[in-house]
Protein backbone atom coordinates (compact mmCIF):
# COMPACT_ATOMS: atom_id res chain seq x y z
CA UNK A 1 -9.52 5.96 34.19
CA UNK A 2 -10.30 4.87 30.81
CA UNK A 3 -12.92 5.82 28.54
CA UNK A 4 -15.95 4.15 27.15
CA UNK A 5 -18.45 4.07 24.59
CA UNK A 6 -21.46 2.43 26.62
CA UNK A 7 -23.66 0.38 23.68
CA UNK A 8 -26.42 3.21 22.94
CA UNK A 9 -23.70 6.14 23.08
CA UNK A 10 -21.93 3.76 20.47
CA UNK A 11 -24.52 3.86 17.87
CA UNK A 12 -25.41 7.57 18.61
CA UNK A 13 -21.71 8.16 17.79
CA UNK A 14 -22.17 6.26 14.51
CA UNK A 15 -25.32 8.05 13.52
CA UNK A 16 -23.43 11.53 14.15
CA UNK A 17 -20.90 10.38 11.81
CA UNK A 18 -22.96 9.42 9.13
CA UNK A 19 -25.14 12.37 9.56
CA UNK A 20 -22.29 14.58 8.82
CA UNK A 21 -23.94 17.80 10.02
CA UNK A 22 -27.39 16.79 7.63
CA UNK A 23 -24.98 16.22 4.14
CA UNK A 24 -23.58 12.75 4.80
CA UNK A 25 -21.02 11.05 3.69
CA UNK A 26 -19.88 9.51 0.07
CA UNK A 27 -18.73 6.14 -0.67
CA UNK A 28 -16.63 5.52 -3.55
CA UNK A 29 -14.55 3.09 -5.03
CA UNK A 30 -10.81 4.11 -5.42
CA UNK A 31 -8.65 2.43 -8.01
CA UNK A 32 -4.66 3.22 -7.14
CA UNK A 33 -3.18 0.26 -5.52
CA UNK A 34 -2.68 1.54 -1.97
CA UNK A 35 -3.14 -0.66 1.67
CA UNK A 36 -4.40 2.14 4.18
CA UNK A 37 -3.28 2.69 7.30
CA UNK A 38 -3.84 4.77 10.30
CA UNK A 39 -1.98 7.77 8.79
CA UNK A 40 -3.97 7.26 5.34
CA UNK A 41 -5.19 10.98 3.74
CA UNK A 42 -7.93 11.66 1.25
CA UNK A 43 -5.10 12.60 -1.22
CA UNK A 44 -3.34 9.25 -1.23
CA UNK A 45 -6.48 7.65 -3.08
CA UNK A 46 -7.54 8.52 -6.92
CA UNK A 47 -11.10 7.58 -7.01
CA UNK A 48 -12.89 5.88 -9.52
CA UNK A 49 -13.32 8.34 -12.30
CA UNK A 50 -17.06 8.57 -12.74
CA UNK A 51 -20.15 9.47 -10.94
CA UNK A 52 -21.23 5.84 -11.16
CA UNK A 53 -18.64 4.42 -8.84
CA UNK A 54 -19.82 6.60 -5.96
CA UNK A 55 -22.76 7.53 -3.53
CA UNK A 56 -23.91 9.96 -0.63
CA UNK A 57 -25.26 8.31 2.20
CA UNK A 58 -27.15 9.69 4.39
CA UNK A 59 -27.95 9.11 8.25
CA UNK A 60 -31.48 8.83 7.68
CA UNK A 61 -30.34 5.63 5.20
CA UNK A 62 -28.52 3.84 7.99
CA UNK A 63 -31.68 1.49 9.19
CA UNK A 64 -29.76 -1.34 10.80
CA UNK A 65 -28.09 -0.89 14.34
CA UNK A 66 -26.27 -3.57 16.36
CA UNK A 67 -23.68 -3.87 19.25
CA UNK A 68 -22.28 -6.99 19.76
CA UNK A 69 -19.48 -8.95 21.43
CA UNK A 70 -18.62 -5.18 22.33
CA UNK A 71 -18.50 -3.92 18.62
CA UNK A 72 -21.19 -1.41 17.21
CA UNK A 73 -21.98 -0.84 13.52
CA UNK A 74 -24.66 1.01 11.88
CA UNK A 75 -25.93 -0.46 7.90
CA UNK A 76 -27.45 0.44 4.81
CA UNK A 77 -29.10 -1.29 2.16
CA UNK A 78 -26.44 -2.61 -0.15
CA UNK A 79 -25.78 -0.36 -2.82
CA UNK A 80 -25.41 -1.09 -6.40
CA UNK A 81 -23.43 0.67 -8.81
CA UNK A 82 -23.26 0.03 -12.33
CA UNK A 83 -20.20 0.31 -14.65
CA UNK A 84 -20.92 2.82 -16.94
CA UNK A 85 -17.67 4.01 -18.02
CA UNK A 86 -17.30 2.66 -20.91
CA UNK A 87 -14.65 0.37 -20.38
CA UNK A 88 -13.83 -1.82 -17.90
CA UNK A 89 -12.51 -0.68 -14.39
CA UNK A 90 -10.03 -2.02 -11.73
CA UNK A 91 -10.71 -0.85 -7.90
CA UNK A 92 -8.85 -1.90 -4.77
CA UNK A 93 -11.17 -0.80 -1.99
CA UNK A 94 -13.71 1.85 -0.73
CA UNK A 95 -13.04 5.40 0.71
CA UNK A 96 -15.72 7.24 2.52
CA UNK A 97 -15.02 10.96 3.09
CA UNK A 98 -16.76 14.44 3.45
CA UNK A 99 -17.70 15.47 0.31
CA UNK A 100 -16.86 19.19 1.37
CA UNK A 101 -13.53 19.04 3.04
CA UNK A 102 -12.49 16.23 1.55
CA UNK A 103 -11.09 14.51 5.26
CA UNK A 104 -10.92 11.01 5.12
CA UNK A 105 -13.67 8.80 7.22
CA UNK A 106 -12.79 5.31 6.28
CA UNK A 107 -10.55 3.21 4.23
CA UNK A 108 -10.98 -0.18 3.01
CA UNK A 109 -8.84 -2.55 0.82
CA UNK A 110 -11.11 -5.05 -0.72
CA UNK A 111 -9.26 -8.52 0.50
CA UNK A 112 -9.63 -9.44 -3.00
CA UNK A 113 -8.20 -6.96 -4.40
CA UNK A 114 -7.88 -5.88 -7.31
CA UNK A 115 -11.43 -6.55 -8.70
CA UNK A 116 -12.32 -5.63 -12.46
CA UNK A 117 -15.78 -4.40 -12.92
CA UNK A 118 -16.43 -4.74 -16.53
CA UNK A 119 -18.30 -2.45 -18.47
CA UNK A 120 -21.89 -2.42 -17.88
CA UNK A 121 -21.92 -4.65 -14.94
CA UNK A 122 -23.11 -4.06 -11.50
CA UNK A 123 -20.98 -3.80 -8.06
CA UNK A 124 -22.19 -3.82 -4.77
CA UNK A 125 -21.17 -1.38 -1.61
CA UNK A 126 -22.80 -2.92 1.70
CA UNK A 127 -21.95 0.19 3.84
CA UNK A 128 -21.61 -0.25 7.30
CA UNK A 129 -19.54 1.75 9.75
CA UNK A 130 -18.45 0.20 12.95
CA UNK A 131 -16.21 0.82 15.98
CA UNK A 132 -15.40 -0.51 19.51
CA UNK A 133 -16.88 0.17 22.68
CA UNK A 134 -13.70 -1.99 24.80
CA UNK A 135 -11.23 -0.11 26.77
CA UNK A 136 -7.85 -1.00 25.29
CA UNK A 137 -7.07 -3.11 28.15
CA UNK A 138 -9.76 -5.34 27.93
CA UNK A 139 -9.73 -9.32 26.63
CA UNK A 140 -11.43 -10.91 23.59
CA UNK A 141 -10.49 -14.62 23.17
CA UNK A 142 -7.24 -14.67 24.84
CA UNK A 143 -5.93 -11.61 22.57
CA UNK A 144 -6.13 -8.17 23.97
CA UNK A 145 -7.96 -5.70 22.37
């Protein structure tokens, strides 16, 4: 028999994630030009080389909770971070990872990749974390999930 997330276990999931044992988790931007995958490590991204371009997030933060259309996701606030490198800086996506062992949570390619954030200007991170309560066998819109 398969196994399943029902809805509320879904977002409890989510929230132990995030909570990551009371620390949380940090967002960053990353700035190699790299597609992740499945088999994607925290080593195979060079983040953005500044305390600006990154933030811990903590369960407590994640105030918005949904499951829909079989699909859960817990949110922040959007978070802006402001260029203050110096000079201006290319990203490709966002990384989120435990800032003590350094294993890999998520990996996201910005579809408009790459983005320059020039110095002194702002960038938003909406962070959300999501995941799937289907059992692989089941339909969505004629595709199977």
């Amino acid at each position: 028999m398969d196994q399943i997330y029902v809805d509320e276990g879904l977002i409890a999931c989510l929230k132990l994630v995030a909570s990551n044992r009371d620390v949380g988790l940090v967002w960053s931007l990353y700035t190699n030009d790299i597609d992740p995958d499945r088999n994607s490590v925290f080593a195979d991204f060079t983040l953005a080389d500044s305390s600006w371009a990154q933030a811990l997030v903590t369960e407590a933060q994640y105030t918005f909770d949904k499951v829909a259309l079989h699909v859960g996701s817990i949110q922040t606030e959007a978070i802006v971070l402001t260029n203050t490198e110096g000079v201006d800086v290319t990203v490709y996506g966002e990384v989120v990872y435990d800032p003590a062992s350094q294993v890999l949570i998520i990996a996201r390619r910005y579809t408009e990749a790459p983005i320059v954030i020039p110095d002194g200007d702002l960038f938003v991170l909406a962070p959300i974390m999501g995941d799937a309560s289907l059992q692989p066998t089941e339909v969505i819109d004629g595709g199977e999930f």
